[in-house]
Each structure stands twice: as structure tokens, then as C-alpha cells.
C-alpha atoms as a PDB file:
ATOM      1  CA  UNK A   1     139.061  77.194 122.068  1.00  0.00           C
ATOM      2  CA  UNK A   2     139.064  78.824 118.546  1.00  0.00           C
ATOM      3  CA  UNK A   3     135.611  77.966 117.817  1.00  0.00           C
ATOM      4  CA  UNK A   4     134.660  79.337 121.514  1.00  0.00           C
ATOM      5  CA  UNK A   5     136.125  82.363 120.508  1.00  0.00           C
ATOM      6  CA  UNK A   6     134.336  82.899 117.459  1.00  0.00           C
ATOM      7  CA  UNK A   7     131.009  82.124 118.774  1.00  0.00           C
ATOM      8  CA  UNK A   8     131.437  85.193 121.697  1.00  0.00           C
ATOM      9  CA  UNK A   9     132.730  87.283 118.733  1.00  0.00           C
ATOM     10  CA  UNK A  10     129.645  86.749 116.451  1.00  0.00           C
ATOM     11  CA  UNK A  11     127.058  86.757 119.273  1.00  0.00           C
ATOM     12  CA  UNK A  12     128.706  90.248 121.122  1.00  0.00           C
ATOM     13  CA  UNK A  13     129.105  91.469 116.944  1.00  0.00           C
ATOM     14  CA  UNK A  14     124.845  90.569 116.830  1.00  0.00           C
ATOM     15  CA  UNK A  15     124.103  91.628 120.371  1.00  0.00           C
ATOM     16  CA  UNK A  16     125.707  95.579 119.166  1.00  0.00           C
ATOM     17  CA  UNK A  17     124.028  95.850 115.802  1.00  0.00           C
ATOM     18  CA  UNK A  18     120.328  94.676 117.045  1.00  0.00           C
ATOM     19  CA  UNK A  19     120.662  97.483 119.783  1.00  0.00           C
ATOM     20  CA  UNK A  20     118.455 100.535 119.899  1.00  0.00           C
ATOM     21  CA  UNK A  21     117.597 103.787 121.651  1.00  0.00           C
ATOM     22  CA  UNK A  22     114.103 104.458 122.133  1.00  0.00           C
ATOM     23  CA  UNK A  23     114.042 108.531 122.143  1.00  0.00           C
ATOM     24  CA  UNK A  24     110.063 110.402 123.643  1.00  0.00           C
ATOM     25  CA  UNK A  25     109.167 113.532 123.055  1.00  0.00           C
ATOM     26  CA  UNK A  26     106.786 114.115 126.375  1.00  0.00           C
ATOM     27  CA  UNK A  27     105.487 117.203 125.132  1.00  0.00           C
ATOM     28  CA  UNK A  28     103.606 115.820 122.133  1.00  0.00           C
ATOM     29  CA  UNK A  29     103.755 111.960 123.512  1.00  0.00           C
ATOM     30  CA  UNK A  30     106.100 111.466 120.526  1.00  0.00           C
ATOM     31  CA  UNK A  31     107.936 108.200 120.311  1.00  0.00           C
ATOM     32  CA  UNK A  32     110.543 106.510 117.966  1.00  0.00           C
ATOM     33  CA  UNK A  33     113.573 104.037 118.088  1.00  0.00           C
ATOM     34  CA  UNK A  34     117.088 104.464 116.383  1.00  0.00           C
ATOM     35  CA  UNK A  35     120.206 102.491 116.292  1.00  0.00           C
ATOM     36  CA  UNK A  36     122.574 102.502 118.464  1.00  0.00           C
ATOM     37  CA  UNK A  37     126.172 104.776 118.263  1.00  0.00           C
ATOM     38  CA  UNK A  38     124.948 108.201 117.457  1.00  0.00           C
ATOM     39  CA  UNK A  39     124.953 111.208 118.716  1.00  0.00           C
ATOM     40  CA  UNK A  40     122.824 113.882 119.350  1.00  0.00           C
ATOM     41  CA  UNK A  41     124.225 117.615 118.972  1.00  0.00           C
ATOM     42  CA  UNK A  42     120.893 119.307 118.887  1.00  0.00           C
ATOM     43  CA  UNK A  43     117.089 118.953 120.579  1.00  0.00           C
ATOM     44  CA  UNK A  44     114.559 121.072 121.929  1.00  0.00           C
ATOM     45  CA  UNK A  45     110.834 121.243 121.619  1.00  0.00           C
ATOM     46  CA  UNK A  46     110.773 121.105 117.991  1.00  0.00           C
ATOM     47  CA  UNK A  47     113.595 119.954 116.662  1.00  0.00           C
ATOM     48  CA  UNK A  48     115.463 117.231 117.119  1.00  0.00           C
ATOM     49  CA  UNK A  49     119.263 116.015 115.322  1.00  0.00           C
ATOM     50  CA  UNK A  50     120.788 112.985 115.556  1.00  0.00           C
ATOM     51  CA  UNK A  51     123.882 111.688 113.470  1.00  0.00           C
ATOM     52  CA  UNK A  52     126.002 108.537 112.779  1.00  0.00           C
ATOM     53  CA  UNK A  53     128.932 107.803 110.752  1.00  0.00           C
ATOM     54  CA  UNK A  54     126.720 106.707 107.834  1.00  0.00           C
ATOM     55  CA  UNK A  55     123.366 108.373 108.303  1.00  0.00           C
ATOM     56  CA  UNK A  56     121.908 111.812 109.869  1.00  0.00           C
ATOM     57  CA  UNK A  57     118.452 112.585 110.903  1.00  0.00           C
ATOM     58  CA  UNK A  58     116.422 115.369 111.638  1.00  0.00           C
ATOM     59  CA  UNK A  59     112.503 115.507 113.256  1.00  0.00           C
ATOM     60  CA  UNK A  60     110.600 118.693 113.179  1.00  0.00           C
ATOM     61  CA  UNK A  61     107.430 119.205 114.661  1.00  0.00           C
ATOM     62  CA  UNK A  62     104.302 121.885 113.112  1.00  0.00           C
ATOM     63  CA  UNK A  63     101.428 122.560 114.030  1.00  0.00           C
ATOM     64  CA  UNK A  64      98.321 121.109 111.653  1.00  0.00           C
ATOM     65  CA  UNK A  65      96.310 123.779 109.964  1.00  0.00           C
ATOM     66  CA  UNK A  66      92.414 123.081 109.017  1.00  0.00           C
ATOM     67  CA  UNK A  67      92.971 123.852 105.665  1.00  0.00           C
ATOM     68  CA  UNK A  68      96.246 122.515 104.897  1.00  0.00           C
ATOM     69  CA  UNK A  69      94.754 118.703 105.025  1.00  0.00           C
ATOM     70  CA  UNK A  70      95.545 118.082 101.374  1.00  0.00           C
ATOM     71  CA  UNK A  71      97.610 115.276  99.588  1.00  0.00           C
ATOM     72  CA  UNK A  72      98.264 118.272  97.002  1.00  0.00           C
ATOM     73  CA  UNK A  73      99.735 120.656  99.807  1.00  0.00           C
ATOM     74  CA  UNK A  74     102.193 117.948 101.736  1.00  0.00           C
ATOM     75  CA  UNK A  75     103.651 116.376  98.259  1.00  0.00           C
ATOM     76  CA  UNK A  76     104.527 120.319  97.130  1.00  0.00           C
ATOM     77  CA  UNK A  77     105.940 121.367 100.483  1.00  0.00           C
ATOM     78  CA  UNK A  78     108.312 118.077 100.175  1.00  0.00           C
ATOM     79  CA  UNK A  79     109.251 118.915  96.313  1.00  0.00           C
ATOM     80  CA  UNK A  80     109.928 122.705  97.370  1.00  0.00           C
ATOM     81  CA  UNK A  81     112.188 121.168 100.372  1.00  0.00           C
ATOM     82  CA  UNK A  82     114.118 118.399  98.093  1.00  0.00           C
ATOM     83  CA  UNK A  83     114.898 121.082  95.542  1.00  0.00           C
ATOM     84  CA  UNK A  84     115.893 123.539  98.366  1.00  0.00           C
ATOM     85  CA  UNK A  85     118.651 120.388  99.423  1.00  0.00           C
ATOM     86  CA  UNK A  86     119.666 120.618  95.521  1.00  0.00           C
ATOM     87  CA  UNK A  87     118.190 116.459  95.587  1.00  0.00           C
ATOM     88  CA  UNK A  88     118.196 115.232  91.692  1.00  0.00           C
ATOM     89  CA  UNK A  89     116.430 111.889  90.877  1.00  0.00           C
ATOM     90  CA  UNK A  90     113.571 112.379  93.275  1.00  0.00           C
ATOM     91  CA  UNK A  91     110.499 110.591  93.227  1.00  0.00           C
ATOM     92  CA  UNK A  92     107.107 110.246  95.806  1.00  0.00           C
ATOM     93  CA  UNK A  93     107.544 107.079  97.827  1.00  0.00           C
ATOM     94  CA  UNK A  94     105.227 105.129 100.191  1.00  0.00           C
ATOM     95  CA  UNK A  95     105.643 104.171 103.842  1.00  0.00           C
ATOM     96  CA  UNK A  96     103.142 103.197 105.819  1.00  0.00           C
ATOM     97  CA  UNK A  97     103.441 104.063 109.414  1.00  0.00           C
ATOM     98  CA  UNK A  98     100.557 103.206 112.154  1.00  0.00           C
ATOM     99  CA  UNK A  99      98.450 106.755 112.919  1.00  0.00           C
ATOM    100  CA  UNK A 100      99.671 108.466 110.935  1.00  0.00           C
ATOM    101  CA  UNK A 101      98.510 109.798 106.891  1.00  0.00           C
ATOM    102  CA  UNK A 102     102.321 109.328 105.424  1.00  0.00           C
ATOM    103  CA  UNK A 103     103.727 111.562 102.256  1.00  0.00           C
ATOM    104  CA  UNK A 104     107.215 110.910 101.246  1.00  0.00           C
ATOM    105  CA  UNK A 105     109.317 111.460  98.438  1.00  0.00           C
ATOM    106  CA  UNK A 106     113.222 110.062  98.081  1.00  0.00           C
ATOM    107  CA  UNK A 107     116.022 111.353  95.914  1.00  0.00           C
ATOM    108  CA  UNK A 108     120.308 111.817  95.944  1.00  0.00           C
ATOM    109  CA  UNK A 109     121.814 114.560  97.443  1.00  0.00           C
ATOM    110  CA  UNK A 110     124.666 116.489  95.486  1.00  0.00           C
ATOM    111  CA  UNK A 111     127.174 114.844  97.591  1.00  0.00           C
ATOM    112  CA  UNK A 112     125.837 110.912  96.108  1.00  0.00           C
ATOM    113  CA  UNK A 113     124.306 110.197  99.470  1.00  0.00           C
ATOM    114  CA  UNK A 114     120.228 108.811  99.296  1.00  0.00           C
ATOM    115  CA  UNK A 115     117.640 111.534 101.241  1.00  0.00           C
ATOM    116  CA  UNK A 116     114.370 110.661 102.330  1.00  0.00           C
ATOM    117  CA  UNK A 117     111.889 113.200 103.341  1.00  0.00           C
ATOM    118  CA  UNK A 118     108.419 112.652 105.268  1.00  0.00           C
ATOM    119  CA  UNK A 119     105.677 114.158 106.330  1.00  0.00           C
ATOM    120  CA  UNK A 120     103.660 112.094 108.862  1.00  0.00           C
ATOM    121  CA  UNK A 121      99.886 113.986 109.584  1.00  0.00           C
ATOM    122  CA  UNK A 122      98.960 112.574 113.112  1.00  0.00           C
ATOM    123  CA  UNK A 123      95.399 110.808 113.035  1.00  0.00           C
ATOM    124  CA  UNK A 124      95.695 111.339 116.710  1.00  0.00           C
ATOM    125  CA  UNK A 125      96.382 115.017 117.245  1.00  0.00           C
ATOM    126  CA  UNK A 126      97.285 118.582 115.880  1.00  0.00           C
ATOM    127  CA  UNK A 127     100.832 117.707 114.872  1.00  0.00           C
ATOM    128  CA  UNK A 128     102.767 116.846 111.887  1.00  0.00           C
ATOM    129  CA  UNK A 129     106.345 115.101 111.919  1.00  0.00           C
ATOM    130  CA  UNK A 130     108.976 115.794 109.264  1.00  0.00           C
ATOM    131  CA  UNK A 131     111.487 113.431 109.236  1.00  0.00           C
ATOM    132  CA  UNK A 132     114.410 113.985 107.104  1.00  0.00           C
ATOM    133  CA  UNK A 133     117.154 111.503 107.010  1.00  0.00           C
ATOM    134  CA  UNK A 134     120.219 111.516 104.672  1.00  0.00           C
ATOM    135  CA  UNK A 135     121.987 107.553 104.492  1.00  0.00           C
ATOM    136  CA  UNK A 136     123.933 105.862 102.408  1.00  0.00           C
ATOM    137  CA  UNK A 137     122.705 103.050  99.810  1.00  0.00           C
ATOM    138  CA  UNK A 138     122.890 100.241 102.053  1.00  0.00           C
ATOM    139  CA  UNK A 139     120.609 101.941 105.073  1.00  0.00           C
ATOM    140  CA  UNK A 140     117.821 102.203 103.509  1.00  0.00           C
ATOM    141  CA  UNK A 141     115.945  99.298 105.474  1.00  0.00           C
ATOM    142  CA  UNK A 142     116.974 101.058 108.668  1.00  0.00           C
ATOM    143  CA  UNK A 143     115.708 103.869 107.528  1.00  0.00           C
ATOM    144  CA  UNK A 144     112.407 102.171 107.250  1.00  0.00           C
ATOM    145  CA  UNK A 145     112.671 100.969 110.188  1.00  0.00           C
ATOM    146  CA  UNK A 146     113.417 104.350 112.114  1.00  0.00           C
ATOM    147  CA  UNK A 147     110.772 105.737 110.208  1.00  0.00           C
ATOM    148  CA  UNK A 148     108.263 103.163 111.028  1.00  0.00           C
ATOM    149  CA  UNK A 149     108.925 103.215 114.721  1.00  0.00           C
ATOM    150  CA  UNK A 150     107.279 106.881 115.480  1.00  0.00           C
ATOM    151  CA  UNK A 151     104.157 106.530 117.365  1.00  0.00           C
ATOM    152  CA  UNK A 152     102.017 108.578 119.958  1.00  0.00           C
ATOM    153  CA  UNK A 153     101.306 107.510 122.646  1.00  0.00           C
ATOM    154  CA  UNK A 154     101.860 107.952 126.207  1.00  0.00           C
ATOM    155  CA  UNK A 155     103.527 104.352 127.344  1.00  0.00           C
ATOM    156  CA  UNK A 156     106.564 106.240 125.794  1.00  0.00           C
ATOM    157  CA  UNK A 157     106.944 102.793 123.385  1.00  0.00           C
ATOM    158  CA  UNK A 158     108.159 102.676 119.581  1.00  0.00           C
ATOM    159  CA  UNK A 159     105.408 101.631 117.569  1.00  0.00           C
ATOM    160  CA  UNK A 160     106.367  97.874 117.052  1.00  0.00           C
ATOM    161  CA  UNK A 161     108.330  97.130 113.754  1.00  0.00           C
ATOM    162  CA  UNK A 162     106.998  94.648 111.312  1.00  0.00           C
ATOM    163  CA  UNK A 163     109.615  92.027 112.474  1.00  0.00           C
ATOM    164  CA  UNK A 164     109.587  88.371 110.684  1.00  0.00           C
ATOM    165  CA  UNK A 165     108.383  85.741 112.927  1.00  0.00           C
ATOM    166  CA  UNK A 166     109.648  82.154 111.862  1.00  0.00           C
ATOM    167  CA  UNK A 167     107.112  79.732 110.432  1.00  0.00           C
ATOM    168  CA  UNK A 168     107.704  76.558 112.450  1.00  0.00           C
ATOM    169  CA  UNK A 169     106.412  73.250 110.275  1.00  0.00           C
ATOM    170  CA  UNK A 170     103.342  71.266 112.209  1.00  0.00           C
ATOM    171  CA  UNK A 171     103.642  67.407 112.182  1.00  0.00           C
ATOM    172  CA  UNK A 172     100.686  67.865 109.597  1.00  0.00           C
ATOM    173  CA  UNK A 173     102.590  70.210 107.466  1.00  0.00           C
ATOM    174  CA  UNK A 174     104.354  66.837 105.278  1.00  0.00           C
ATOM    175  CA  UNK A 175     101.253  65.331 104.940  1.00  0.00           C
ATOM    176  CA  UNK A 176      98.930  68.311 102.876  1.00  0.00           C
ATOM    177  CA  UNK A 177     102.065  69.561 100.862  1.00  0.00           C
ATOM    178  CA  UNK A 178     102.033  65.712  98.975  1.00  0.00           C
ATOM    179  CA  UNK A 179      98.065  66.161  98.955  1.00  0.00           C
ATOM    180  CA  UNK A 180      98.153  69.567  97.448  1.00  0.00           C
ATOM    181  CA  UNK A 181     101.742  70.352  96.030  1.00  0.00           C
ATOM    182  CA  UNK A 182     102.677  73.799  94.922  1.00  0.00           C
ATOM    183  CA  UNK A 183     103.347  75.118  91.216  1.00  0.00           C
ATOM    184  CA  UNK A 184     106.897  75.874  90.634  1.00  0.00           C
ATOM    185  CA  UNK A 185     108.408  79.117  91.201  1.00  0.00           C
ATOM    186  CA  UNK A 186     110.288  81.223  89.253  1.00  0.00           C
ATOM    187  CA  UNK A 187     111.243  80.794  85.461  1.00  0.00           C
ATOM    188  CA  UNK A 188     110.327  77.742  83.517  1.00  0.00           C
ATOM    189  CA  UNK A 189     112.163  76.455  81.198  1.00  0.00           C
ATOM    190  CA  UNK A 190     110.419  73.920  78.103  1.00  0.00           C
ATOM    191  CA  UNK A 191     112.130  71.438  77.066  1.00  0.00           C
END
């Protein structure tokens, strides 16, 4: 009966935390996923707030200027906006997300919390996204993974995250590791 138990505890514990909200902005065709259990105190048309007990995030839509279409411009708008959050440590980081030309830069808030602050330049249409989120150290994969999800389009779907599919072994699989063995991994040690 114990182990019954446990098994419904871990598979309702894994059924909560792989949850997610799927949130559109129609106007724009705007799409992106977030966990589940937060809130959302503010939205309209071009701005949108959402918080949790370890993370907040905020999405701002602009329009995109002609001339503003420069690496140089984006990566000086975000240091202006880190330094107006009083974030130390910060450095430009990369994340790649489908349709859109990404510019990013990362850094601790005065409080010890991690930042992250993006602008994503739609390939699509006239719009940029800036996505700010403040997390702690332990979030910053679902960060990613919020981050990630944005997409236009109208089917009002995520953009699909780059989840890990299992390898499953073939029956030949045995049979060309012996043939053609791999070198080992990690350090080596001489004897």
C-alpha cells in the first residue's frame, strides 16, 4: 500500500511541475508558454506581467524602425536598461529562438537575484519583443525554455522546445560498437 502511495505521489508531484500555460497575443499573433502557478497582475496590448514565487517576467512589444536594424543599437539599448535595473556582473549572452534575430545580455540584480534581458527582432513582421525576466539561480533552464517558446504565428502554438528524445538501441547497435569501439572519455590517467 506504501509503495502505491508513493508512486501517485511522485507521478501527481511530475504531472504539476511538467504543466504549462500557453499565453497569445492575437493582436501581433504572438505566442509563448510558461509554467504553471503564476499570476498575472498586469496585460494589455503591449505589455504583459506575469510573476511566481521564484521568478517574474515582463514582455513588451515596439514597433521596428528601418534604421534601427543594428547589432550595435539592440546590445546598447540592453546595457542602458541593465544599468537602469542597477544589474552588476552583466555580460551579452546567446539564445537562439526560431524567427527571430536574438540579443541578450544577463547579469545580478542588487537584491542577488539573476536578470535576463532580450530583445527578439521578428524575421516575420514589424515587431520587436523584450523579454525581461528576473529568477533565481536554479531557473535558469526555465528561463530558456520560456524564452525559447515565443513564436508568431497564427495556430496560437508555442514554438516547440528543443525537448530530448530517448535514443532507443537497434538489435544492430551491439554488433558495430565491438566492430568500431569508441575512445575513452574524459581524463586519462598513464600508468
Amino acid at each position: 500500500m506504501k509503495k502505491l502511495l508513493t508512486i501517485l505521489l511522485v507521478l501527481i508531484l511530475g504531472a504539476a511541475t511538467a504543466d504549462a500555460n500557453v499565453y497569445t497575443w492575437s493582436r501581433y499573433d504572438l505566442n509563448f508558454e510558461v509554467p504553471e502557478g503564476g499570476y498575472v497582475p498586469f496585460s494589455d496590448n503591449v505589455y504583459f506581467e506575469m510573476h511566481w514565487d521564484d521568478m517574474l517576467l515582463t514582455a513588451r512589444i515596439y514597433s521596428k524602425e528601418a534604421d534601427n536594424d543594428k547589432k550595435k543599437f539592440y546590445r546598447e539599448n540592453l546595457q542602458r536598461k541593465a544599468l537602469s535595473y542597477s544589474m552588476y556582473d552583466i555580460d551579452f549572452c546567446k539564445i537562439k529562438v526560431k524567427d527571430f534575430n536574438t540579443y541578450a545580455i544577463e547579469g545580478t540584480m542588487p537584491d542577488g537575484t539573476r536578470a535576463i534581458i532580450i530583445d527578439m527582432v521578428s524575421k516575420k513582421s514589424d515587431i520587436i519583443v523584450e523579454v525581461s525576466v528576473n529568477y533565481l539561480l536554479g531557473n535558469r533552464e526555465v528561463v530558456e525554455d520560456i524564452i525559447k517558446s515565443f513564436a508568431i504565428n497564427k495556430d496560437k502554438k508555442p514554438a516547440t522546445r528543443g525537448k530530448k528524445k530517448q535514443k532507443v538501441q537497434k538489435k544492430d547497435d551491439p554488433k558495430r560498437q565491438e566492430q568500431h569501439p569508441k575512445p575513452p572519455t574524459g581524463p586519462v590517467f598513464e600508468i
